[in-house]
Protein backbone atom coordinates (compact mmCIF):
# COMPACT_ATOMS: atom_id res chain seq x y z
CA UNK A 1 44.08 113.61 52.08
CA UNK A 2 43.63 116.69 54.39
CA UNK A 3 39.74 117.24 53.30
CA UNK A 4 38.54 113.21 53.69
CA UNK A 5 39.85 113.50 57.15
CA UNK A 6 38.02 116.28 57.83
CA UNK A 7 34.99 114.73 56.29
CA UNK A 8 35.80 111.93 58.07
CA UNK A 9 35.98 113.98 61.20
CA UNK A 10 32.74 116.20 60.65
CA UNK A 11 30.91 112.63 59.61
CA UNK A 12 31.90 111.68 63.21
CA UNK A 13 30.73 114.41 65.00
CA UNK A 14 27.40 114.57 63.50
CA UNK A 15 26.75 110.61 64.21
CA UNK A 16 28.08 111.31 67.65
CA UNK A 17 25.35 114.19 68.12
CA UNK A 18 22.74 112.57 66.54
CA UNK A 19 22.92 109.48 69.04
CA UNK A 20 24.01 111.90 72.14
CA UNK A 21 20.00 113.46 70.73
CA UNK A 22 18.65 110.01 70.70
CA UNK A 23 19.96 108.93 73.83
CA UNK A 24 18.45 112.22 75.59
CA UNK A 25 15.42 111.85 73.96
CA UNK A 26 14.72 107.88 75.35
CA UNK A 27 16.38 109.17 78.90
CA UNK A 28 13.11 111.34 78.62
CA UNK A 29 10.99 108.85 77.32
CA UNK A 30 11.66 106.44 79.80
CA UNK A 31 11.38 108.92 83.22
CA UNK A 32 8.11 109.72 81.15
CA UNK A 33 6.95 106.01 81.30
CA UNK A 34 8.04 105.05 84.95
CA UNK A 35 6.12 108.21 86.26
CA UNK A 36 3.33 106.56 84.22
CA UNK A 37 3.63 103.48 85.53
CA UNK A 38 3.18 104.36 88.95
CA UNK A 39 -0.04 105.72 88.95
CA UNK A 40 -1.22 102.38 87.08
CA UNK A 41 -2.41 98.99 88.67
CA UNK A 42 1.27 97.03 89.29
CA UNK A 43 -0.12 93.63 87.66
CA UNK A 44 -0.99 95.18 84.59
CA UNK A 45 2.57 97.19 84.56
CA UNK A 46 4.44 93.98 85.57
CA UNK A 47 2.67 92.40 82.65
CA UNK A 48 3.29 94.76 80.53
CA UNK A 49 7.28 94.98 81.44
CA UNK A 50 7.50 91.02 80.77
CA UNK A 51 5.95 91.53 77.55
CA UNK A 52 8.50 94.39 76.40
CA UNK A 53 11.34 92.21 78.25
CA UNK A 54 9.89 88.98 76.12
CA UNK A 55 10.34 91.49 72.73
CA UNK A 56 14.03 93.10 73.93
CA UNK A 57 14.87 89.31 74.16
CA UNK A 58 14.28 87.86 71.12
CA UNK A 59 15.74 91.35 69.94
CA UNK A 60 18.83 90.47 71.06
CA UNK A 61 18.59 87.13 69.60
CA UNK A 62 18.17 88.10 66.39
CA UNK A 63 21.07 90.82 66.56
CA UNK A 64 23.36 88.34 68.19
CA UNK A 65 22.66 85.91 65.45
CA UNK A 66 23.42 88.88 62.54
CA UNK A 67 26.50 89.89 64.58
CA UNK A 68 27.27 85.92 64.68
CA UNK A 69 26.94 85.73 60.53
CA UNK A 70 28.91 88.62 60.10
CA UNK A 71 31.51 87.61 62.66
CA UNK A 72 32.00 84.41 60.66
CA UNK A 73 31.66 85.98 56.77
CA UNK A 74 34.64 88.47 57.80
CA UNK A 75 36.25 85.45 59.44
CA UNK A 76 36.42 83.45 56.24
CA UNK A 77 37.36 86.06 54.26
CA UNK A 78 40.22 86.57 56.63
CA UNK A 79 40.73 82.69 56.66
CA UNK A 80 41.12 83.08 53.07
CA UNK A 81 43.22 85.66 52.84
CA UNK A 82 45.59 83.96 55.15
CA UNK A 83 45.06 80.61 53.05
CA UNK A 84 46.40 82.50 49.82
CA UNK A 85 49.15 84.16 51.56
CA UNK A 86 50.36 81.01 52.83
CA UNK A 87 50.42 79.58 49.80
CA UNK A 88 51.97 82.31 48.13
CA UNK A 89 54.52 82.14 50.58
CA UNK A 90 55.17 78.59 50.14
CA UNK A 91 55.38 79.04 46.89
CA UNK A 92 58.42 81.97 47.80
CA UNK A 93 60.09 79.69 50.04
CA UNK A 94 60.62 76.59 47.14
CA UNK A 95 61.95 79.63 44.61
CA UNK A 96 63.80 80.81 46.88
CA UNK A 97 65.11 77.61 47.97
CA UNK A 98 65.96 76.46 44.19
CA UNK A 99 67.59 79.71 43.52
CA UNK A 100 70.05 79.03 47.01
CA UNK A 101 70.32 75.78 45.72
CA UNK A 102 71.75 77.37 42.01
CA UNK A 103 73.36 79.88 43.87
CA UNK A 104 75.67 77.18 45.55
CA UNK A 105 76.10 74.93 42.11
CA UNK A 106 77.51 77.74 40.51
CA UNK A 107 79.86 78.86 43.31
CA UNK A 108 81.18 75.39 42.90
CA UNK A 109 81.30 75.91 39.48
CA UNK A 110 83.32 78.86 39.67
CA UNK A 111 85.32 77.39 42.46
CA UNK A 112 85.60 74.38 40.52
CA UNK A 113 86.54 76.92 37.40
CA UNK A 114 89.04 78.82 39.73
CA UNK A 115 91.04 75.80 40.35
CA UNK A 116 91.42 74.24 36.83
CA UNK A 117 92.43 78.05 35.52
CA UNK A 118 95.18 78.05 38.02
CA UNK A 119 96.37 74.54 36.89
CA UNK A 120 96.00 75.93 33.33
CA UNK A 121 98.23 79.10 33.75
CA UNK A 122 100.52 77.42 36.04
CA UNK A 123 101.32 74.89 33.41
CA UNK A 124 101.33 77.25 30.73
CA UNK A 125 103.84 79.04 33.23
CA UNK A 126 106.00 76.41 33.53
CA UNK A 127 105.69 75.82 29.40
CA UNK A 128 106.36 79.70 29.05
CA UNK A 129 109.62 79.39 31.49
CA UNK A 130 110.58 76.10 29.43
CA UNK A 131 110.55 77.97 26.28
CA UNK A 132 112.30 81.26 27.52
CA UNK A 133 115.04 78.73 28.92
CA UNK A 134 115.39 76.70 25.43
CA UNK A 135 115.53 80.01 23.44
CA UNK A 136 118.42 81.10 25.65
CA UNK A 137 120.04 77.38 25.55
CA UNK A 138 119.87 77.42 21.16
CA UNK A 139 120.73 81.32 21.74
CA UNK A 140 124.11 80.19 23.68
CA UNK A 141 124.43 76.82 21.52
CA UNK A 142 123.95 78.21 18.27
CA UNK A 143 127.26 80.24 17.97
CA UNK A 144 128.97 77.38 19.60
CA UNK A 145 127.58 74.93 16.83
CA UNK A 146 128.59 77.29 14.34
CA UNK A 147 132.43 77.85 15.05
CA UNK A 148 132.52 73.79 15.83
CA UNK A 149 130.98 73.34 12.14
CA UNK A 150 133.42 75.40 10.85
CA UNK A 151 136.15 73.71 12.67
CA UNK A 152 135.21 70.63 11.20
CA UNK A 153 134.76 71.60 7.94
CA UNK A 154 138.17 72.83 7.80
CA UNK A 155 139.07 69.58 8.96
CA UNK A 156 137.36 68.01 6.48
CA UNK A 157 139.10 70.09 3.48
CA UNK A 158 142.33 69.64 4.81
């Protein structure tokens, strides 16, 4: 945490004095060289400049084709990345998709469910009432039934 930022930081400031040294030190170099070079014969130090210009050339050449492979290494490794994570979220989206797709069977389902279970209590309802009302009808008729029995039975003795 606190002390690899600090290393971090102290890492930093040593590169950055190292090259402020270097820099200083080819400032020098150079001033040392053009006072040089004007005291010599100007063919020879035009010569001389084309040939270091020729090197700092192909210099470049070569760096710009390391920067090039290294460019395109950390672009197919990002390329890559960004392959898989496409996939990977393709392969989201169609779960995803089939569960929102199970998701809405089973709301019908339950809707479906809902509805039937309603048509189930309300005609067990409407049994329920039918029975409470016969019990009370045989409950009323019963006692009738009886004293007309025994009406007719004395009827019958007599």
């Amino acid at each position: 945490g606190i002390n690899a930022e600090y290393g971090k930081q102290w890492y930093q400031r040593r590169v950055r004095g190292s090259k402020q040294k270097l820099q200083f030190q080819e400032a020098k170099l150079c001033t040392k060289k053009v006072n040089l070079e004007k005291k010599c014969d100007q063919v020879e130090v035009h010569k001389l400049q084309i040939e270091e210009l020729e090197k700092e050339v192909e210099f470049n050449k070569n760096e710009r084709e390391e920067v090039k492979k290294i460019y395109e290494t950390e672009m197919n490794k990002l390329d890559n990345v960004k392959s898989k994570l496409a996939f990977q979220k393709q392969n989201w989206e169609k779960k995803v998709q089939a569960q929102r797709e199970e998701l809405l069977k089973l709301n019908a389902n339950v809707i479906i469910l809902r509805t039937s279970s309603r048509k189930e209590l309300y005609d067990k309802d409407l049994l329920l009432q039918r029975l409470v009302l016969d019990t009370k009808r045989c409950e009323r008729t019963i006692p009738d039934l009886e004293s007309s029995i025994a009406v007719v039975e004395g009827m019958v003795k007599e």
